[in-house]
N, C-alpha and C. Protein backbone atom coordinates (compact mmCIF):
# COMPACT_ATOMS: atom_id res chain seq x y z
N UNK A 1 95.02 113.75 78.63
CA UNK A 1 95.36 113.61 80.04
C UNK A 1 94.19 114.02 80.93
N UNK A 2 93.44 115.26 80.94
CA UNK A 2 92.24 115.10 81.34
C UNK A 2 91.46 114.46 81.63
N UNK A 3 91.12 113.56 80.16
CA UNK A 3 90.00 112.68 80.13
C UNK A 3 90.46 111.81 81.23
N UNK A 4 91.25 111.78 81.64
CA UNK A 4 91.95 110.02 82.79
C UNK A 4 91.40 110.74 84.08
N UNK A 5 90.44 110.47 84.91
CA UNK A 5 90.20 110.78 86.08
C UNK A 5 91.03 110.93 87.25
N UNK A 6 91.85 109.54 87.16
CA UNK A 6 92.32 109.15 88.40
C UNK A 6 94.14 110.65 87.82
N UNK A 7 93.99 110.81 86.98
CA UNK A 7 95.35 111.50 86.59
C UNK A 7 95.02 113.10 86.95
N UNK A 8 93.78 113.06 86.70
CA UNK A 8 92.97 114.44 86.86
C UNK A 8 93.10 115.00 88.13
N UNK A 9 92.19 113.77 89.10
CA UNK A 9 92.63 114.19 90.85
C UNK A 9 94.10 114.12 91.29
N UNK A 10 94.97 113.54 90.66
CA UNK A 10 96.31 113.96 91.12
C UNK A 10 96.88 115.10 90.62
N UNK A 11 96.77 115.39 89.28
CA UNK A 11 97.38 116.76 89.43
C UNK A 11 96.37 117.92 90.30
N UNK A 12 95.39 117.67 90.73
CA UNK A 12 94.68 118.55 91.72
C UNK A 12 95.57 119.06 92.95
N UNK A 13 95.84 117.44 93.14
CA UNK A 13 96.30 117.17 94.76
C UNK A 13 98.25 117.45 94.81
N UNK A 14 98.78 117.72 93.11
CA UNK A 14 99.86 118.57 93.67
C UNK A 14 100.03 119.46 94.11
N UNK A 15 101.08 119.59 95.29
CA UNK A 15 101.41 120.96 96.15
C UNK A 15 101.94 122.30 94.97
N UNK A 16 100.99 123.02 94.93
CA UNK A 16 101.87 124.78 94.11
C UNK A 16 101.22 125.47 94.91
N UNK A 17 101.37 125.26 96.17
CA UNK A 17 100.81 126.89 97.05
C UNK A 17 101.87 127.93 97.14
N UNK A 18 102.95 127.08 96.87
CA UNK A 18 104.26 127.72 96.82
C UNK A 18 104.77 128.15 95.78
N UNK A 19 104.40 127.85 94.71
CA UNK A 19 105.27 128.20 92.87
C UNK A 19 104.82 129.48 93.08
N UNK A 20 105.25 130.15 91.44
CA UNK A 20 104.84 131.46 90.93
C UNK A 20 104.26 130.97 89.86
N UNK A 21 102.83 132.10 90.10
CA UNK A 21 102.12 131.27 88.72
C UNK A 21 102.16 130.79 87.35
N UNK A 22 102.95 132.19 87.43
CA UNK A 22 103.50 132.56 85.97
C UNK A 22 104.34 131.53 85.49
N UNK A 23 105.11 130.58 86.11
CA UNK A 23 106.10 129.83 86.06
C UNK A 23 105.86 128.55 86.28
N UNK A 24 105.19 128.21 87.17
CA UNK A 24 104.47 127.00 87.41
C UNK A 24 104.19 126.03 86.49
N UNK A 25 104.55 124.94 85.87
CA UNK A 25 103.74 123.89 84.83
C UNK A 25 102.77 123.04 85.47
N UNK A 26 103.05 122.82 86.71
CA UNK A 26 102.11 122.27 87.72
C UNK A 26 100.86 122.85 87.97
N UNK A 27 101.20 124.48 88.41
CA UNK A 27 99.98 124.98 88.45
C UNK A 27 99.08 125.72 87.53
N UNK A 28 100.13 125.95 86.26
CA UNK A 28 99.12 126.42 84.86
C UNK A 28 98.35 125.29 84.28
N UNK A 29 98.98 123.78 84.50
CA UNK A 29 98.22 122.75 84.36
C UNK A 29 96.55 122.38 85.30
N UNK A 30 96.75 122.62 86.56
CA UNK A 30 95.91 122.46 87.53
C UNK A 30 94.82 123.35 87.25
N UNK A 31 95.25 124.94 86.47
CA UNK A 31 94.08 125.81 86.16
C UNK A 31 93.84 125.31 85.42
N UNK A 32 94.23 125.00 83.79
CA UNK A 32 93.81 124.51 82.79
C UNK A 32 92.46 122.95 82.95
N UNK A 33 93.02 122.42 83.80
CA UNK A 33 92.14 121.05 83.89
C UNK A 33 90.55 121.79 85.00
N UNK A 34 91.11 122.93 85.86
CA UNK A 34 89.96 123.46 86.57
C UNK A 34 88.27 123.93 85.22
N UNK A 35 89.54 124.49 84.31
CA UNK A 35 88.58 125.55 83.57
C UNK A 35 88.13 124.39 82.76
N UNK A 36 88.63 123.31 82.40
CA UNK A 36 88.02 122.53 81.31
C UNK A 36 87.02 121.71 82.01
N UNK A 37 87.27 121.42 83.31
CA UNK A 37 86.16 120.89 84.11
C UNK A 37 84.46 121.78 84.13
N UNK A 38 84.77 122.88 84.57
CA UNK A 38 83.70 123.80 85.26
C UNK A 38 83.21 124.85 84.36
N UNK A 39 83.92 125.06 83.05
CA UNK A 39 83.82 126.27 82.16
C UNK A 39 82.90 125.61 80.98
N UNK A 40 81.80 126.72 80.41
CA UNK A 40 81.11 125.38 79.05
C UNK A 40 81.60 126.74 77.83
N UNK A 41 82.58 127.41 77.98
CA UNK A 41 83.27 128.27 76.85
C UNK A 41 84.55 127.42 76.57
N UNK A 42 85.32 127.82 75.17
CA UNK A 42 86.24 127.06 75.15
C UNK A 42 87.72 127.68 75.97
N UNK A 43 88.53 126.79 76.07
CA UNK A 43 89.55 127.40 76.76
C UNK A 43 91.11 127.54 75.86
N UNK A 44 91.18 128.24 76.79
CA UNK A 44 92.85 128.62 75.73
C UNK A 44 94.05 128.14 76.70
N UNK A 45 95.22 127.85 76.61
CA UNK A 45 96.51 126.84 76.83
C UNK A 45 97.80 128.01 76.79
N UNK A 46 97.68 129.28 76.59
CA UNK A 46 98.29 130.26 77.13
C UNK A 46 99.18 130.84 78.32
N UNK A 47 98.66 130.20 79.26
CA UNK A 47 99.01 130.57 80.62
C UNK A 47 99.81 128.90 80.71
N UNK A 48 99.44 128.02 80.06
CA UNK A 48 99.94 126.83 80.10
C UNK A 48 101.32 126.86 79.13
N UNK A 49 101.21 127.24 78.17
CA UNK A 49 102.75 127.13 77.41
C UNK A 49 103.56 128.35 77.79
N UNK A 50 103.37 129.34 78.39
CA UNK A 50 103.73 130.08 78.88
C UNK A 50 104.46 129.80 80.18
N UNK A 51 103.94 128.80 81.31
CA UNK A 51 105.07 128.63 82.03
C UNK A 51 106.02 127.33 81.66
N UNK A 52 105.76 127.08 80.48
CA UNK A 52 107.22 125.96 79.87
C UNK A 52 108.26 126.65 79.53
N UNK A 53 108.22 128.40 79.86
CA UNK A 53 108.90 129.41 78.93
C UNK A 53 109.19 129.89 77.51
N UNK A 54 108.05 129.21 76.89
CA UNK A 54 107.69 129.93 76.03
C UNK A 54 107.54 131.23 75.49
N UNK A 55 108.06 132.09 75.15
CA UNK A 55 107.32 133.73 74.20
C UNK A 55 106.65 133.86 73.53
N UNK A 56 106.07 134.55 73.23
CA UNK A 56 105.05 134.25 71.53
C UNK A 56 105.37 134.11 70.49
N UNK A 57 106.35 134.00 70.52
CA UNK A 57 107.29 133.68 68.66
C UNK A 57 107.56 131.90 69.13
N UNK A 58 108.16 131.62 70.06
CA UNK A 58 107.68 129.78 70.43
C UNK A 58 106.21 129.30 70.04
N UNK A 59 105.40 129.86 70.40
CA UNK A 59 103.71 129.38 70.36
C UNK A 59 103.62 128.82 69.06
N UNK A 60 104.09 129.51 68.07
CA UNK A 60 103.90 129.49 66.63
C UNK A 60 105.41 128.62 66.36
N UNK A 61 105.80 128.13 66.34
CA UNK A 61 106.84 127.08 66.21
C UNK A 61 106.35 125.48 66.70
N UNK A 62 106.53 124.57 65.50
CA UNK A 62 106.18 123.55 65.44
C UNK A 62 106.87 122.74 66.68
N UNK A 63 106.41 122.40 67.70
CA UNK A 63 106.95 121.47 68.71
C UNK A 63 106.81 119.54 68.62
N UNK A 64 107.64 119.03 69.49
CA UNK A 64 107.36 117.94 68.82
C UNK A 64 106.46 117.52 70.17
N UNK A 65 105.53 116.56 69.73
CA UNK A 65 104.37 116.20 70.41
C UNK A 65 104.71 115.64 71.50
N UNK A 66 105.31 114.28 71.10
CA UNK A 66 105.97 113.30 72.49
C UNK A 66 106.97 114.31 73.14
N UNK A 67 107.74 115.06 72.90
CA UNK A 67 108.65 115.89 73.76
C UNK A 67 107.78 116.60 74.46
N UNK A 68 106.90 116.90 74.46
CA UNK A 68 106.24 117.86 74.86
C UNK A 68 105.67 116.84 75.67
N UNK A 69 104.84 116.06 75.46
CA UNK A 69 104.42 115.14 76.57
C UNK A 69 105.47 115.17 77.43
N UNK A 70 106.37 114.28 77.50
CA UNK A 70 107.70 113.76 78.12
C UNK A 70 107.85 114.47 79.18
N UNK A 71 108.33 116.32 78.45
CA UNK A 71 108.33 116.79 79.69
C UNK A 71 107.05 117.61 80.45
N UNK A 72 105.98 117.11 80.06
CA UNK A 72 104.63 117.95 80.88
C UNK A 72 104.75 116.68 82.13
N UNK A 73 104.72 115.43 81.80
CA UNK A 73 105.03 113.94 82.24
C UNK A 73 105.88 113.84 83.55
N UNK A 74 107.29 114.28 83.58
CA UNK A 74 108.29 114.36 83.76
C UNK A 74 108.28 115.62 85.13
N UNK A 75 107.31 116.73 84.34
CA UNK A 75 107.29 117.75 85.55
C UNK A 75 105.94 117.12 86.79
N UNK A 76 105.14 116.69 86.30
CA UNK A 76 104.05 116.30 86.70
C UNK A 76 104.88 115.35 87.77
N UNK A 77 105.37 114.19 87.60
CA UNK A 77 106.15 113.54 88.19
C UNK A 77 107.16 114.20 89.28
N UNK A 78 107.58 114.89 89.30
CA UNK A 78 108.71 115.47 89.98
C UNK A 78 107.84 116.14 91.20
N UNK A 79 106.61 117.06 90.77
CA UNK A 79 105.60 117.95 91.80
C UNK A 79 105.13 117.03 92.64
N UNK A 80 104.72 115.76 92.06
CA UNK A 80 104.15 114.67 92.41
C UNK A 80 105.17 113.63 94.04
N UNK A 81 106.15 114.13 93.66
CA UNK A 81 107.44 112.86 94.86
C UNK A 81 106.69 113.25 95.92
N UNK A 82 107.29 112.96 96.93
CA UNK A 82 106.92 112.82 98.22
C UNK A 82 105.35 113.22 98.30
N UNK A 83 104.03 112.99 97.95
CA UNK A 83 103.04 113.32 98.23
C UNK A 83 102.42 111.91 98.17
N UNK A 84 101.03 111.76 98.33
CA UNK A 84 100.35 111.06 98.84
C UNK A 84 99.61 110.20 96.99
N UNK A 85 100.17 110.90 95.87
CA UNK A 85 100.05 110.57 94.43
C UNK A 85 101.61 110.11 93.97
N UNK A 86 102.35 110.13 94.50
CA UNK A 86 103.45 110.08 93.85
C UNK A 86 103.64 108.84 93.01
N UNK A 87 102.86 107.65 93.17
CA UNK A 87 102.76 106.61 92.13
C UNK A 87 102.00 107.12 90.95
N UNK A 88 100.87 107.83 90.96
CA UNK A 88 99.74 107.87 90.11
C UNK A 88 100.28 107.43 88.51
N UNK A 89 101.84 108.63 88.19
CA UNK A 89 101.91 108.50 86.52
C UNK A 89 102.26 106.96 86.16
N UNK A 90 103.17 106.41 87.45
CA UNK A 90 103.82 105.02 86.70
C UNK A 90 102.65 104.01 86.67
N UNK A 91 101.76 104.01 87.85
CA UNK A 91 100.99 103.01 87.79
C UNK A 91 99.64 103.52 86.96
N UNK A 92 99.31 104.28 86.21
CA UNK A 92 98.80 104.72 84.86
C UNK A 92 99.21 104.28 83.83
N UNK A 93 100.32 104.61 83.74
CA UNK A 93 100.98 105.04 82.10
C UNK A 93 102.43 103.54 81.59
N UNK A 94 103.08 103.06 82.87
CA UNK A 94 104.11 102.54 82.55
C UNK A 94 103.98 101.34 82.31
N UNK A 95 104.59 100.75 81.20
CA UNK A 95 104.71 99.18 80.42
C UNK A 95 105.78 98.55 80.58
N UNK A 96 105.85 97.53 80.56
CA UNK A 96 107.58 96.72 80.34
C UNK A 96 107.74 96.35 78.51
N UNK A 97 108.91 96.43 78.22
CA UNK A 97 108.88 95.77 76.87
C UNK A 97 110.30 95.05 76.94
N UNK A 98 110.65 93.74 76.21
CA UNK A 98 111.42 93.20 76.56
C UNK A 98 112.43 93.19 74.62
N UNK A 99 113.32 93.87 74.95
CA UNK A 99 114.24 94.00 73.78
C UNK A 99 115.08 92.48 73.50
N UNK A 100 115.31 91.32 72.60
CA UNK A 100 116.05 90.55 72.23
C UNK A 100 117.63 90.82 71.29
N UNK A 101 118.35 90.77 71.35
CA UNK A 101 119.17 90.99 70.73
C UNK A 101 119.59 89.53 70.13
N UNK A 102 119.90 88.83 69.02
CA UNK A 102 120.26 87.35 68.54
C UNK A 102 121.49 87.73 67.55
N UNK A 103 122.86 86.98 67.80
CA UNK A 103 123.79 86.89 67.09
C UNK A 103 123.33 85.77 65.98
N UNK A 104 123.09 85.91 64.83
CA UNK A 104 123.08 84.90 64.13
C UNK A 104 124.18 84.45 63.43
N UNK A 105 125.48 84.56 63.74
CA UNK A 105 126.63 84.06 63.40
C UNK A 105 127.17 83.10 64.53
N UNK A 106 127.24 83.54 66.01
CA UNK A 106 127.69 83.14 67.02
C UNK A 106 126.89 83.02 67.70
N UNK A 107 126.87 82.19 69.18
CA UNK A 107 126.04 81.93 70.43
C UNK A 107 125.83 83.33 71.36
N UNK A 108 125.24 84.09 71.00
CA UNK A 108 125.52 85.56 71.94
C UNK A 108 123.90 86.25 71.63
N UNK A 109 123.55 85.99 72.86
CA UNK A 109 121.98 86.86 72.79
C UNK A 109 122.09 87.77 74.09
N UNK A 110 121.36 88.82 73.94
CA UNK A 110 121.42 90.32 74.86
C UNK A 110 120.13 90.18 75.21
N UNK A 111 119.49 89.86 76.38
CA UNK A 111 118.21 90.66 76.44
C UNK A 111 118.31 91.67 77.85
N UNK A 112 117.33 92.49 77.11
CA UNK A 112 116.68 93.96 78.49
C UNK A 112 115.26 94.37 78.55
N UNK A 113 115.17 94.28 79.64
CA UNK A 113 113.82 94.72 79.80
C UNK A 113 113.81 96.60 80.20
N UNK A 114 112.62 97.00 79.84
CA UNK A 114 112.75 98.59 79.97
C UNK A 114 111.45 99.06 80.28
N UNK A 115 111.57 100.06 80.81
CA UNK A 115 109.96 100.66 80.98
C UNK A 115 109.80 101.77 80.05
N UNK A 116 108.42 101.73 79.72
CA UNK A 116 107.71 103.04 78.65
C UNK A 116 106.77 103.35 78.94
N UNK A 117 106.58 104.89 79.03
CA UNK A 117 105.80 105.82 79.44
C UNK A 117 104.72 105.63 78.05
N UNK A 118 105.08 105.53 76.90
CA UNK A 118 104.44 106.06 75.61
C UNK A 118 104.74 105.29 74.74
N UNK A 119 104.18 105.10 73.44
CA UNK A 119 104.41 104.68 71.91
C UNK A 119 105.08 105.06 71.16
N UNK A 120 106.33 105.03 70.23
CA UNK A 120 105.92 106.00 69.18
C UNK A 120 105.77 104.87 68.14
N UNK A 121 104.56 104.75 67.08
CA UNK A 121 104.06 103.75 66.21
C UNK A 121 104.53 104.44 64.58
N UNK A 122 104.99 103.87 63.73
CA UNK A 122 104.66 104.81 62.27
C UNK A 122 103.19 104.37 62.22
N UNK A 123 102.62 104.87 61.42
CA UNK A 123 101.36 104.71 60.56
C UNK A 123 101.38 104.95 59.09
N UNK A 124 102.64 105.55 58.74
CA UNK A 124 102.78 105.24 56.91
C UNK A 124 102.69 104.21 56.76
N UNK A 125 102.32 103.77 55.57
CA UNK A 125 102.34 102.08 54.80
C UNK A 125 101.30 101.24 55.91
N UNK A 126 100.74 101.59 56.78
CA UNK A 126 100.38 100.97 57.45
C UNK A 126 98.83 101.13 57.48
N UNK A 127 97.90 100.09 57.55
CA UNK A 127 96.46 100.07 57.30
C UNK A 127 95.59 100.33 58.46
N UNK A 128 96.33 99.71 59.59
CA UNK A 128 95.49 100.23 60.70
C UNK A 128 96.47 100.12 62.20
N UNK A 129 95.94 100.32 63.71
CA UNK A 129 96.99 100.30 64.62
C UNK A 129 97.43 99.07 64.40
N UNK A 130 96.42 97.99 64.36
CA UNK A 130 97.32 96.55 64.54
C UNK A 130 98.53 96.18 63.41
N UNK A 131 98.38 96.95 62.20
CA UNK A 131 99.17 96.52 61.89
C UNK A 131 100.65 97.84 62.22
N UNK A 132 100.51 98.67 62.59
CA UNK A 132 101.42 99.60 62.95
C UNK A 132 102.04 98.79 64.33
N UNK A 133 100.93 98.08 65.39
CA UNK A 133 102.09 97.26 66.10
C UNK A 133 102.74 96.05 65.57
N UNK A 134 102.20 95.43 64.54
CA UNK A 134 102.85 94.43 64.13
C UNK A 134 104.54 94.59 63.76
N UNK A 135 104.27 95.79 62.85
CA UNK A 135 106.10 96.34 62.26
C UNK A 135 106.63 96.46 63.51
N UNK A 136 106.24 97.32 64.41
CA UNK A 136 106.51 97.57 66.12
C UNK A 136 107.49 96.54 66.62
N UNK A 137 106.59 95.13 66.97
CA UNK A 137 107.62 94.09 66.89
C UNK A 137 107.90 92.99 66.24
N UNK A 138 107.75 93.64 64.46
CA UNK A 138 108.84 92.69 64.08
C UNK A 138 109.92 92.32 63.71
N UNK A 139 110.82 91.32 63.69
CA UNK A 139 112.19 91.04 63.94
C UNK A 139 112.85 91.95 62.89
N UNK A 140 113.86 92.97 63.74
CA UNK A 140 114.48 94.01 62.52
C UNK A 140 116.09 93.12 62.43
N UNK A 141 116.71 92.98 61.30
CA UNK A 141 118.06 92.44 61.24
C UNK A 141 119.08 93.82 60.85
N UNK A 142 119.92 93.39 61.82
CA UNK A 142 121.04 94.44 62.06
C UNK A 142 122.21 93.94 61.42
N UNK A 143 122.53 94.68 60.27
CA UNK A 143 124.00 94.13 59.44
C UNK A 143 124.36 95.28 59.02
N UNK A 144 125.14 95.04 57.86
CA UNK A 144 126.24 96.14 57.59
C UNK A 144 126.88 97.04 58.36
N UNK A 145 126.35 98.88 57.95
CA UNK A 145 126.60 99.52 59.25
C UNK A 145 125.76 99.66 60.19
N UNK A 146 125.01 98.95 60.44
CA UNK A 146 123.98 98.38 61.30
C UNK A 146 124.33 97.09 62.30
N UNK A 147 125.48 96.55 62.20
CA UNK A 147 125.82 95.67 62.93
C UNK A 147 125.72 96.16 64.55
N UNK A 148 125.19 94.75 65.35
CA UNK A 148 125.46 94.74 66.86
C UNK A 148 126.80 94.32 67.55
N UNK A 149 127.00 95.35 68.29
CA UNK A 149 128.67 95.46 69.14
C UNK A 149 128.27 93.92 70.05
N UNK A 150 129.07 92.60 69.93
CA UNK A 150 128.42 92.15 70.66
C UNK A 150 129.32 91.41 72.10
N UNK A 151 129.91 92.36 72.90
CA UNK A 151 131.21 92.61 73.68
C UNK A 151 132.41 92.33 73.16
N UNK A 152 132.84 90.65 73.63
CA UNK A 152 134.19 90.41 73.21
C UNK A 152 134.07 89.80 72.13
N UNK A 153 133.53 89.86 71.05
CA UNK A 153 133.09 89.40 70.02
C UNK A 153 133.20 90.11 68.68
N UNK A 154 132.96 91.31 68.97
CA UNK A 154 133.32 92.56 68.00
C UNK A 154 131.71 92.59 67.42
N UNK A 155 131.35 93.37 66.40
CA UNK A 155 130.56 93.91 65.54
C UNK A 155 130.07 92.43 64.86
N UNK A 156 128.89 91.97 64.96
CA UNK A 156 128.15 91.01 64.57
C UNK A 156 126.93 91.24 64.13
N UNK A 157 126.54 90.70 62.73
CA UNK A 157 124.76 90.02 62.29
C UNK A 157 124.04 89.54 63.35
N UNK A 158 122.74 90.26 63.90
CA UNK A 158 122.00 89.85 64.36
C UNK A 158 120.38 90.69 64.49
N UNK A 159 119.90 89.81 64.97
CA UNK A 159 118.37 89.92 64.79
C UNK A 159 117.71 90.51 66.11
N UNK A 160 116.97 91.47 65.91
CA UNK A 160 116.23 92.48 66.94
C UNK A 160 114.84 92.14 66.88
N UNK A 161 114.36 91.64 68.09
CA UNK A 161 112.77 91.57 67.92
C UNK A 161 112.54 92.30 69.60
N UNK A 162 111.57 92.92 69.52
CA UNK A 162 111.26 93.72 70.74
C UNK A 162 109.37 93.20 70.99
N UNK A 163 109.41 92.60 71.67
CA UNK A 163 107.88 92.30 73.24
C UNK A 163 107.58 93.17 74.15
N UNK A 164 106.23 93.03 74.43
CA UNK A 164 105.77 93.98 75.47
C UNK A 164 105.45 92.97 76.53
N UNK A 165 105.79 92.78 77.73
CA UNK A 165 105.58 92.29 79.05
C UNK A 165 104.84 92.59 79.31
N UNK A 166 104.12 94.03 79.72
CA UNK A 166 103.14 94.53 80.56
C UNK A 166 102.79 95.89 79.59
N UNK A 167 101.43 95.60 79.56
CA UNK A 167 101.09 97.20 78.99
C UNK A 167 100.12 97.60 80.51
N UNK A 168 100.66 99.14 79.97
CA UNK A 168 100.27 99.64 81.18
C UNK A 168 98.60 100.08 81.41
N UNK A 169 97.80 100.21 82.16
CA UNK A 169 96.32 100.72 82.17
C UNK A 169 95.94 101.66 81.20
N UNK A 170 96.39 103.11 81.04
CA UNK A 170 96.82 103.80 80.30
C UNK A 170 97.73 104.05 79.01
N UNK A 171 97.32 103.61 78.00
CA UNK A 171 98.44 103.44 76.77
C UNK A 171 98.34 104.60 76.07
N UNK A 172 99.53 105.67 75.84
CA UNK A 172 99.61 106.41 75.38
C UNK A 172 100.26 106.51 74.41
N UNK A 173 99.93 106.28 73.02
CA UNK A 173 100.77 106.44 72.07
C UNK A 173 100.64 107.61 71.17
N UNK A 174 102.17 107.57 70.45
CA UNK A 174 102.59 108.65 69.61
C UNK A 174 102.29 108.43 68.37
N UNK A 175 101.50 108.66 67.26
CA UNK A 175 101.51 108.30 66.59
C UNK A 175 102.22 109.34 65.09
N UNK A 176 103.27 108.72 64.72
CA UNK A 176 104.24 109.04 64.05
C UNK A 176 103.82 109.28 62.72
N UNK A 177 103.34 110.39 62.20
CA UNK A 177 103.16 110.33 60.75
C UNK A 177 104.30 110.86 59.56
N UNK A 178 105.38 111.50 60.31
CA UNK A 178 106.40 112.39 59.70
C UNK A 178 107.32 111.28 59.50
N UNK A 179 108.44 110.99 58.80
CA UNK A 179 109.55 110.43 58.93
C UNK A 179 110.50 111.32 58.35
N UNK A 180 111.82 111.20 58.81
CA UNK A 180 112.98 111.59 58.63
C UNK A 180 113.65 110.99 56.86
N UNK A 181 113.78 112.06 56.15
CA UNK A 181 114.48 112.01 54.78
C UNK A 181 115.82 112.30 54.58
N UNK A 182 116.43 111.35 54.32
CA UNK A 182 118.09 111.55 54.47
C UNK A 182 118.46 112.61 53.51
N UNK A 183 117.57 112.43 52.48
CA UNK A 183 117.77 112.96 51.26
C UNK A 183 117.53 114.72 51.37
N UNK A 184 116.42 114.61 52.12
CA UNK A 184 116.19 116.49 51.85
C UNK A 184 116.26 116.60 53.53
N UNK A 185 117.03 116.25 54.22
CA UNK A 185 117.58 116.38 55.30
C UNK A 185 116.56 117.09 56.33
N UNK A 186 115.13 116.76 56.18
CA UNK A 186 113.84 117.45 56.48
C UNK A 186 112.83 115.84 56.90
N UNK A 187 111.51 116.19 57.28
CA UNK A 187 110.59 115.19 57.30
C UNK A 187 109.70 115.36 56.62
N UNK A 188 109.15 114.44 56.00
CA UNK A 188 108.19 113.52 54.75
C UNK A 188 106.62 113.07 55.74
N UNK A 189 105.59 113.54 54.88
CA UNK A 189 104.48 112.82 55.57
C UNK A 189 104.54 111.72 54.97
């Protein structure tokens, strides 16, 4: 987030004349990007996970990455309303992707369009990003207990392929190396 300039001068230009420091994500962020600017020692993120309310027994607990984005994202956004940046994150960061839904039994297709802040890609089995977006969108089929509700129609076979409309200037992706094991009810690299 740093490295993005135009993301850089906006969290500058959020208002925390008013927070408490200690508490602030806005303004432990605003120091953090000060010191990484102007400082040639390394810096520490302390005063930064600390006002997410963190303790020091959190610090040392595995967090999940995109959540953690989401809501640094999310607060950034909120400090951000009514000011003179208040577009900055969407017109950075936000994409359209267009979800298909296909009954392949009956005449019944769903589509939605949605906005995304972020990625999340696997990269197991996978050789490089392109092909991590390829699986991304390709057509997943929904049957068994996987079937699509498809209104007055009931529970139907059909086919999921998901498009991106617009990627945004800024593409931020997650890149997923853990997956979920049904089996040891834990995650697998």
């Amino acid at each position: 987030l740093f490295c993005t300039n135009k993301l850089r001068k906006a969290v500058y230009q959020m208002p925390t004349e008013n927070d408490d420091s200690c508490k602030s994500v806005a303004f432990a962020l605003q120091r953090l990007f000060y010191d990484l600017q102007h400082s040639d020692k390394a810096i520490g993120t302390k005063k930064l996970t600390k006002s997410f309310g963190w303790d020091s027994l959190d610090t040392f607990m595995q967090h999940d990455v995109q959540e953690l984005s989401r809501v640094l994202i999310d607060n950034m956004q909120n400090k951000m309303k009514s000011t003179s940046v208040e577009d900055c994150i969407p017109k950075l960061f936000e994409g359209k992707m267009e979800t298909v839904i296909a009954c392949t039994d009956i005449e019944y297709v769903s589509k939605r369009e949605e906005s995304f802040f972020d990625l999340q890609l696997n990269v197991k089995g996978n050789k490089s990003l392109y092909e991590s977006f390829k699986n991304y969108t390709s057509p997943e089929t929904l049957d068994g207990d996987n079937k699509y509700q498809a209104g007055n129609h009931g529970m139907q076979k059909a086919n999921r392929k998901v498009s991106f409309v617009k990627f945004p200037p800024v593409l931020h992706l997650q890149l997923m190396r853990f997956q979920y094991d049904m089996y040891s009810e834990g995650h697998s690299k």
